[in-house]
C-alpha atoms as a PDB file:
ATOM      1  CA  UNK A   1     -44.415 -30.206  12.042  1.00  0.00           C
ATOM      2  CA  UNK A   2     -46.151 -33.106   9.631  1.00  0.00           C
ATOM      3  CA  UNK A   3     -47.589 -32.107   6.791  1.00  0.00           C
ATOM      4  CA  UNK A   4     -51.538 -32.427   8.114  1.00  0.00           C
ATOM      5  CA  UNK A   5     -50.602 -30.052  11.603  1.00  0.00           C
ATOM      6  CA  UNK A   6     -48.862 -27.595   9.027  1.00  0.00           C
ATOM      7  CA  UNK A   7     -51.996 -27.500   6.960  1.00  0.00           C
ATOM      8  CA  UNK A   8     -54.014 -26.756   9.865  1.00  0.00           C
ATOM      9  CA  UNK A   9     -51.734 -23.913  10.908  1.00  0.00           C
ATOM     10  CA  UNK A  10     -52.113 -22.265   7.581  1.00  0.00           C
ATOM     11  CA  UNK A  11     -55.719 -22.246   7.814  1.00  0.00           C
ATOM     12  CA  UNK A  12     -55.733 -20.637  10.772  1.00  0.00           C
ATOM     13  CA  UNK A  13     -54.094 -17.988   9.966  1.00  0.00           C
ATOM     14  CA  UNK A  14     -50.833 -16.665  11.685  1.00  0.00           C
ATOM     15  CA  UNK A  15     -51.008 -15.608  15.101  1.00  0.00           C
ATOM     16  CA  UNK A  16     -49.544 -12.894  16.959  1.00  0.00           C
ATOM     17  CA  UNK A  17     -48.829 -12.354  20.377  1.00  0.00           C
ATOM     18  CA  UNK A  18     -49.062  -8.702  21.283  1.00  0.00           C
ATOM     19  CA  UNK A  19     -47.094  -8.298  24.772  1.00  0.00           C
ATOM     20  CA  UNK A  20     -47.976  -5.386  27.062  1.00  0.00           C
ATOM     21  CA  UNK A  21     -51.046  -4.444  24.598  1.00  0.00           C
ATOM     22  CA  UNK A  22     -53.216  -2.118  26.782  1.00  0.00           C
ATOM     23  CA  UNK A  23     -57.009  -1.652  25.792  1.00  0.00           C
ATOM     24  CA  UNK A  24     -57.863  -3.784  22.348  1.00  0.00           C
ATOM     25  CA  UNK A  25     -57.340  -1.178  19.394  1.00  0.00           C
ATOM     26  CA  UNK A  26     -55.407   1.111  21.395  1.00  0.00           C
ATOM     27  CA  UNK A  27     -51.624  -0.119  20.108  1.00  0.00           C
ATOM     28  CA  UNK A  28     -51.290   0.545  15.981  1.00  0.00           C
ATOM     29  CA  UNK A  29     -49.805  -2.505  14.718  1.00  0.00           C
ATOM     30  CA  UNK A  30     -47.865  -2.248  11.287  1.00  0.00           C
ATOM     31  CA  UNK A  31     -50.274  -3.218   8.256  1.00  0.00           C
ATOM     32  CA  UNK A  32     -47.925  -6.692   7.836  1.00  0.00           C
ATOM     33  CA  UNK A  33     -50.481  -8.296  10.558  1.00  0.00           C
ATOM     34  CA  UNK A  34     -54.042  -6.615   9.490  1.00  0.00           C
ATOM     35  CA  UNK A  35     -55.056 -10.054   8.716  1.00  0.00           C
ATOM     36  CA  UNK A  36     -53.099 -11.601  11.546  1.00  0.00           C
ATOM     37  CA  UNK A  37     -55.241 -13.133  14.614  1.00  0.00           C
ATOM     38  CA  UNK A  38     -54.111 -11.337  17.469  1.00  0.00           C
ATOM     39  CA  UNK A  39     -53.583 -12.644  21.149  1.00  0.00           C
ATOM     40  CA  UNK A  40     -53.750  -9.691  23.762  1.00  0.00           C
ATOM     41  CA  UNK A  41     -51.467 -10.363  26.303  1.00  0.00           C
ATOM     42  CA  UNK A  42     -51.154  -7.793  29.463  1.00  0.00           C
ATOM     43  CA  UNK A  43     -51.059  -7.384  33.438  1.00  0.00           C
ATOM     44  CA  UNK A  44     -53.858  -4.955  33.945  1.00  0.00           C
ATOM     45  CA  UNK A  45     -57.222  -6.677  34.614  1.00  0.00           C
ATOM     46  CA  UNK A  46     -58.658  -3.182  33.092  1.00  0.00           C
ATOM     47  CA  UNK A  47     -57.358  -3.426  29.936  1.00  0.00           C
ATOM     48  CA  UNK A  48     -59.655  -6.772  29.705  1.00  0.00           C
ATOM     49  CA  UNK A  49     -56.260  -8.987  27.945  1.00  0.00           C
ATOM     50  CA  UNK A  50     -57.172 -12.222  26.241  1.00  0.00           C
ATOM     51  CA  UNK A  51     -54.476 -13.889  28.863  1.00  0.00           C
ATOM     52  CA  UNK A  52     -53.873 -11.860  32.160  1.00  0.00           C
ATOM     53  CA  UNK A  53     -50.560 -12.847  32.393  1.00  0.00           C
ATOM     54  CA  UNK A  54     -46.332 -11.074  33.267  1.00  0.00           C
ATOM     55  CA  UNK A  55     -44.387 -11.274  30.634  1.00  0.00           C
ATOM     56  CA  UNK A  56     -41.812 -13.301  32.061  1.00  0.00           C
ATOM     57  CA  UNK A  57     -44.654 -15.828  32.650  1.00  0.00           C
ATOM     58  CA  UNK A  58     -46.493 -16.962  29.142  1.00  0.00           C
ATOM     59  CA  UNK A  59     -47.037 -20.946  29.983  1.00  0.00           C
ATOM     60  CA  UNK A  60     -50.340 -20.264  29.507  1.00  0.00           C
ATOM     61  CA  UNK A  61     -48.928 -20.287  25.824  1.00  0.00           C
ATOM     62  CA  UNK A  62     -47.560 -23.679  24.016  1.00  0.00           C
ATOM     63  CA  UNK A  63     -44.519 -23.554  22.980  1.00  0.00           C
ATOM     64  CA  UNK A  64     -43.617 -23.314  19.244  1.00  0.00           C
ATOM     65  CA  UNK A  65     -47.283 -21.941  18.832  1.00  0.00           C
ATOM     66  CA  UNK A  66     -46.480 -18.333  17.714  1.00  0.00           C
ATOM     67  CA  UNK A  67     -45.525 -16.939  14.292  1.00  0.00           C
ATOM     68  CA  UNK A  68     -44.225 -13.322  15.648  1.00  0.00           C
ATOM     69  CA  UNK A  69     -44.264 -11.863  19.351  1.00  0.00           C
ATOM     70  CA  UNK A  70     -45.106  -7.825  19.293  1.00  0.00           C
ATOM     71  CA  UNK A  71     -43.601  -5.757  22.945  1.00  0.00           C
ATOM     72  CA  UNK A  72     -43.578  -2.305  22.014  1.00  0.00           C
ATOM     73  CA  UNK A  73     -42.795   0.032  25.177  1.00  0.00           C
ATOM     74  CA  UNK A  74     -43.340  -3.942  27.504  1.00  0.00           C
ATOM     75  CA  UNK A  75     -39.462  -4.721  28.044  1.00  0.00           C
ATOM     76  CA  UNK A  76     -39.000  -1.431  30.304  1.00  0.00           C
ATOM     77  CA  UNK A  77     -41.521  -2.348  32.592  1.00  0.00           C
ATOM     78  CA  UNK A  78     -39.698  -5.365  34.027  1.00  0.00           C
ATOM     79  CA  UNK A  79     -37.043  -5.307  36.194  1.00  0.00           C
ATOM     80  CA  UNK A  80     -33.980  -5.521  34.111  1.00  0.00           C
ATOM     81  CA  UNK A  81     -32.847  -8.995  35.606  1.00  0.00           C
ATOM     82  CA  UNK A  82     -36.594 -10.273  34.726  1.00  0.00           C
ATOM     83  CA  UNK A  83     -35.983  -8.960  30.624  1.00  0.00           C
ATOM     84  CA  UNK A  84     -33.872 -11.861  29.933  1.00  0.00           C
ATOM     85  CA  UNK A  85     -36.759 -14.341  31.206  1.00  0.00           C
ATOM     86  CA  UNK A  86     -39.003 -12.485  29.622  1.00  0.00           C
ATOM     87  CA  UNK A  87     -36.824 -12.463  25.740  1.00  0.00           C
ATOM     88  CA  UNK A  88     -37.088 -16.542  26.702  1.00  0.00           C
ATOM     89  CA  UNK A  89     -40.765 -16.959  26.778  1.00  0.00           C
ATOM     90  CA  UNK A  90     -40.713 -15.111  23.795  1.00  0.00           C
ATOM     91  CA  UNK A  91     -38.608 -17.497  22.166  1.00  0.00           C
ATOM     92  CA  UNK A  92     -40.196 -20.546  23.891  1.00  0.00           C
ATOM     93  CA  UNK A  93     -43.850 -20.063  22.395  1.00  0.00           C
ATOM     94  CA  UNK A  94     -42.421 -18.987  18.824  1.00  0.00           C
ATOM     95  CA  UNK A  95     -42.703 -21.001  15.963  1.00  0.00           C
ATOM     96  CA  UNK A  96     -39.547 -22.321  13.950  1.00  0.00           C
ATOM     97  CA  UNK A  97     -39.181 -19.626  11.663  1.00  0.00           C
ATOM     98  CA  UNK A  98     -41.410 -16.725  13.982  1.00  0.00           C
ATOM     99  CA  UNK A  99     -39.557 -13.970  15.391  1.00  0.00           C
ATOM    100  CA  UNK A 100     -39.735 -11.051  18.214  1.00  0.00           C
ATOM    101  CA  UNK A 101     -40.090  -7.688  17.458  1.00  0.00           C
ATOM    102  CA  UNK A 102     -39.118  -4.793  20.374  1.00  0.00           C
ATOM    103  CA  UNK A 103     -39.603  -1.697  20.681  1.00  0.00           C
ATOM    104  CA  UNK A 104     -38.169   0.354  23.365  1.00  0.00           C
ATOM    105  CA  UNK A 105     -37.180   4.085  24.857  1.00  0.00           C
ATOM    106  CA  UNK A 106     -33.729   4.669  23.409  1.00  0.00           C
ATOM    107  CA  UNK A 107     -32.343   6.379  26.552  1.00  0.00           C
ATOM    108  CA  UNK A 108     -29.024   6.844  24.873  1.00  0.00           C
ATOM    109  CA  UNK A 109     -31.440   9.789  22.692  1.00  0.00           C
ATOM    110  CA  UNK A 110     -33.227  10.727  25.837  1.00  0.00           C
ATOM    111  CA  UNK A 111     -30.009  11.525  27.284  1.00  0.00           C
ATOM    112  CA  UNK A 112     -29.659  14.788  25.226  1.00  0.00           C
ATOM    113  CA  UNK A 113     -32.566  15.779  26.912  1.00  0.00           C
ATOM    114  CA  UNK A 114     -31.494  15.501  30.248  1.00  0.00           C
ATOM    115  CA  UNK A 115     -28.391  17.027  30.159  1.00  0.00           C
ATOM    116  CA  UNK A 116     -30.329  19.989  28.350  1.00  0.00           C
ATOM    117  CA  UNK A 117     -32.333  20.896  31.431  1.00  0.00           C
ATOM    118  CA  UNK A 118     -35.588  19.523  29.265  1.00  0.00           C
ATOM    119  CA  UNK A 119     -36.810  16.620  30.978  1.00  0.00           C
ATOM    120  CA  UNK A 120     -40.347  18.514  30.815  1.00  0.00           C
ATOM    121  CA  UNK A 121     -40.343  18.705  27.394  1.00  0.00           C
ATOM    122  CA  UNK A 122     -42.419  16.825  25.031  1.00  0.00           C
ATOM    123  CA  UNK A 123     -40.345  14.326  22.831  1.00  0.00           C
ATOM    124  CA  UNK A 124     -43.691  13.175  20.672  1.00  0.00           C
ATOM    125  CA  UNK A 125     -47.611  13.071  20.654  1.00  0.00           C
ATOM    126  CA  UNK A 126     -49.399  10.152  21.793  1.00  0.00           C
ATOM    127  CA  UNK A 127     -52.650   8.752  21.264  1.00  0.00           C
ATOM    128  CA  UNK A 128     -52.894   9.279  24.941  1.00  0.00           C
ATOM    129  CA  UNK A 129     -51.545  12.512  24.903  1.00  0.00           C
ATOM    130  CA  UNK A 130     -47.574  14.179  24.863  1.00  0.00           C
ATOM    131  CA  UNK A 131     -45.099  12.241  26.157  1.00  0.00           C
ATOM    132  CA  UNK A 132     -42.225  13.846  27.640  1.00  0.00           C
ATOM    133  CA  UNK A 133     -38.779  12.902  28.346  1.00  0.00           C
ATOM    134  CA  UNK A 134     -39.401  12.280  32.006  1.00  0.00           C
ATOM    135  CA  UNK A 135     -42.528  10.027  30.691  1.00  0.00           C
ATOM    136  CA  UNK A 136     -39.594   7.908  28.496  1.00  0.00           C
ATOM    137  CA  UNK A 137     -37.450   7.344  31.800  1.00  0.00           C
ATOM    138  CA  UNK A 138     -40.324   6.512  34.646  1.00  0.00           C
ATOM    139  CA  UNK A 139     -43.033   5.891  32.864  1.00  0.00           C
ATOM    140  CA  UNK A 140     -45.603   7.680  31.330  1.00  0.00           C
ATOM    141  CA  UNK A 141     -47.162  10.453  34.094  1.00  0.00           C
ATOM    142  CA  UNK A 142     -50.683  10.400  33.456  1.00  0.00           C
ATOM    143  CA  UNK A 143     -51.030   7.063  33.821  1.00  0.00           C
ATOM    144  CA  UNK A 144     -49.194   6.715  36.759  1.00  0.00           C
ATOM    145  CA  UNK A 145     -51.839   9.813  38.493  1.00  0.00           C
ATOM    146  CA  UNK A 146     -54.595   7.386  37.490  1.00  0.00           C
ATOM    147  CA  UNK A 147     -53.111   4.685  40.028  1.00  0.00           C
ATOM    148  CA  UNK A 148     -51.766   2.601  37.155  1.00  0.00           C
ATOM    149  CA  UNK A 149     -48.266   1.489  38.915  1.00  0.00           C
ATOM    150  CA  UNK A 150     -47.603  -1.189  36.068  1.00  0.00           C
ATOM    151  CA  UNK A 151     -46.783   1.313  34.111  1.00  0.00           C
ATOM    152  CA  UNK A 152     -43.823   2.255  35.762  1.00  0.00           C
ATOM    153  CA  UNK A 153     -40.344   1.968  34.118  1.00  0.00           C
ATOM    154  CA  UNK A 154     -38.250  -0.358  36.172  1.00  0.00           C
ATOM    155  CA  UNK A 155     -35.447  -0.773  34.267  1.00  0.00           C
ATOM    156  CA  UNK A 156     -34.125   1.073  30.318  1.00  0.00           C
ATOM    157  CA  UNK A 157     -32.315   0.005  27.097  1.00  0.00           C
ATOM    158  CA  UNK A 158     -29.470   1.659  24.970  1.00  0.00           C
ATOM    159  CA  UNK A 159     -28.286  -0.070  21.953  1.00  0.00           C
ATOM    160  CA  UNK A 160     -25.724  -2.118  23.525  1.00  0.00           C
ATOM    161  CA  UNK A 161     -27.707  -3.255  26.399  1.00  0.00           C
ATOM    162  CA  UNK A 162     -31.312  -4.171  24.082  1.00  0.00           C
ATOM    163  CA  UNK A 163     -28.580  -6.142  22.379  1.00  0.00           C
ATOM    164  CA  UNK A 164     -26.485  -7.835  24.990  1.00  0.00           C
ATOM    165  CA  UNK A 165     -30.289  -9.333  26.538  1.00  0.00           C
ATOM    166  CA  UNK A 166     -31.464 -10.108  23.141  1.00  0.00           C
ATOM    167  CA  UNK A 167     -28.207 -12.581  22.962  1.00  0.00           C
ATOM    168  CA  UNK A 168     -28.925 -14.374  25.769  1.00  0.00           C
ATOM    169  CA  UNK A 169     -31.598 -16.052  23.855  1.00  0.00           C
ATOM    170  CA  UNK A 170     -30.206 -18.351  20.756  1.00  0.00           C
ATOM    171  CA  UNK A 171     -31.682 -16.488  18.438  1.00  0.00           C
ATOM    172  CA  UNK A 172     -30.097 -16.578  14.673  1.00  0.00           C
ATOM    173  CA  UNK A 173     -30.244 -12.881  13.601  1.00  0.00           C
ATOM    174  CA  UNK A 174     -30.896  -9.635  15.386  1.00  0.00           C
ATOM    175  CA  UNK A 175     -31.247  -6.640  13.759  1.00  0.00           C
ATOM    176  CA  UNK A 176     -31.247  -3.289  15.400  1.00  0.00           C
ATOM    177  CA  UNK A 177     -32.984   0.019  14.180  1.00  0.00           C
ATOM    178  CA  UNK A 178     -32.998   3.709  15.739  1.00  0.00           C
ATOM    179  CA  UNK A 179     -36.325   4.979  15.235  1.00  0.00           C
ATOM    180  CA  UNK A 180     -38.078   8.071  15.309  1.00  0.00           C
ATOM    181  CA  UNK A 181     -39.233   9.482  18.896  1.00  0.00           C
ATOM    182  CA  UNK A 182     -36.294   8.199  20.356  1.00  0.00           C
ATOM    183  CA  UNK A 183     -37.322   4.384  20.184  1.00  0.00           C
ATOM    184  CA  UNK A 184     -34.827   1.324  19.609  1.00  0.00           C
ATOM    185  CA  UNK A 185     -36.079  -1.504  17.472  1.00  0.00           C
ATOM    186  CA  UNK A 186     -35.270  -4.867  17.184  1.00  0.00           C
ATOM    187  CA  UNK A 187     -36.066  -7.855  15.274  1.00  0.00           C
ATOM    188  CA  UNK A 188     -35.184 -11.185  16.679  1.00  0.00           C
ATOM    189  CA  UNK A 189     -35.162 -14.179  14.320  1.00  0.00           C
ATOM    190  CA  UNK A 190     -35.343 -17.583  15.396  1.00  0.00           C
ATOM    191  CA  UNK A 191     -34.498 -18.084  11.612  1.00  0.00           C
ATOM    192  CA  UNK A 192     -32.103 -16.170   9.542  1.00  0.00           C
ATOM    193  CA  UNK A 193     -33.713 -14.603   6.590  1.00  0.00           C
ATOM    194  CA  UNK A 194     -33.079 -16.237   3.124  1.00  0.00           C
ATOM    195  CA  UNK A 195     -31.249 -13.164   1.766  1.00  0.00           C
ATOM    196  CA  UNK A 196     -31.172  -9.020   1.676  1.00  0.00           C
ATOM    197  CA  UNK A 197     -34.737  -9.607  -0.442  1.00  0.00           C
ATOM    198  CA  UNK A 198     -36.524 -11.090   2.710  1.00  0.00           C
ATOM    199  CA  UNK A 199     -34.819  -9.417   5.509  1.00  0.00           C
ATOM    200  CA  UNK A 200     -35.495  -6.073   3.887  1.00  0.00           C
ATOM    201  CA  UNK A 201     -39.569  -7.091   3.531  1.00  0.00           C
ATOM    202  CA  UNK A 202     -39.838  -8.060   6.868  1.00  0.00           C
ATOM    203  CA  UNK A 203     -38.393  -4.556   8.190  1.00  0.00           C
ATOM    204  CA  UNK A 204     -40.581  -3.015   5.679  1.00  0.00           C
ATOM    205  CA  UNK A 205     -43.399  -5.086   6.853  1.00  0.00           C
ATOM    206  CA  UNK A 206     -42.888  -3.788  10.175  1.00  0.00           C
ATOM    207  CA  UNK A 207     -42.647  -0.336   9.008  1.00  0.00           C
ATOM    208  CA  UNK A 208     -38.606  -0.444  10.736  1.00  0.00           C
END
């Protein structure tokens, strides 16, 4: 990037791509991109997305355009041999030194439920109401009533596997995190960071 396109960038402002986002406001994004512009990106016409669009199909987007992509609870509703197209486009539209944040059911946790007989039970509280352990497999049951069959889970992530995908993308660092609610986290760099200093503010930054 000259000098003249990167000054233009910068007064833009850093953009982020916010995959699977549902209705605007709805997803709480970490403070780290309050003053971030933010490009809605989802499958439901309802939800009224800035781009309608799959997320294994963001041409819409140019590449090397994006300083950070956000999926949190996107990944699982792909078929799992779509995930690694859809990790690509990610990569494609980032910038240089962007990177890809996921956040996923960690069915390796949910497991404990299941082989509890509690698959009813509610792991956490939603904005949209409890979620249960049968919500984390298939997809979250309300929804689904309302006729909302995107939100289906098609495919699911333990550590090993969120990893393995990630990987097939040339991404230079990939750190993993086990969060609360049974989530997996990941950070995808198309940069390593420049030290423990900067790795650690960007997983503070994203509250990870």
């Amino acid at each position: 990037m000259d000098d003249v396109a990167a000054s233009e960038q910068r007064s833009r402002g850093k953009l982020l791509v916010n995959l699977g986002s549902g209705v605007k406001g709805s997803a709480r994004l970490p403070a780290i991109f309050a003053a971030w512009r933010e490009l809605r990106i989802d499958v439901d016409p309802r939800v009224a997305p800035d781009i309608l669009a799959d997320t294994t199909d963001l041409s819409s987007i140019e590449s090397g355009s994006v300083d950070a992509v956000w999926s949190s609870h996107c990944l699982e509703h792909v078929y799992l041999h779509q995930v690694g197209k859809a990790i690509g486009e990610a990569y494609r539209i980032l910038v240089d030194d962007g990177f890809l944040c996921v956040i996923v059911p960690d069915l390796q946790a949910i497991a404990e439920y299941l082989a509890a007989d509690r698959l009813h039970e509610t792991v956490y509280e939603s904005p949209a109401g409890p979620v249960t352990a049968h919500d984390m497999i298939f997809g979250f049951g309300p929804y689904l009533s309302q006729g909302r069959s995107s939100m289906a889970h098609k495919c699911g992530f333990t550590p090993t596997l969120l990893l393995q995908k990630l990987r097939e993308a040339p991404f230079a660092e990939i750190i993993m995190r086990r969060r609360a609610n049974s989530e997996l986290a990941a950070v995808a760099c198309k940069r390593a960071a420049g030290g423990n200093a900067q790795r650690d503010a960007l997983l503070a930054g994203l509250e990870l």
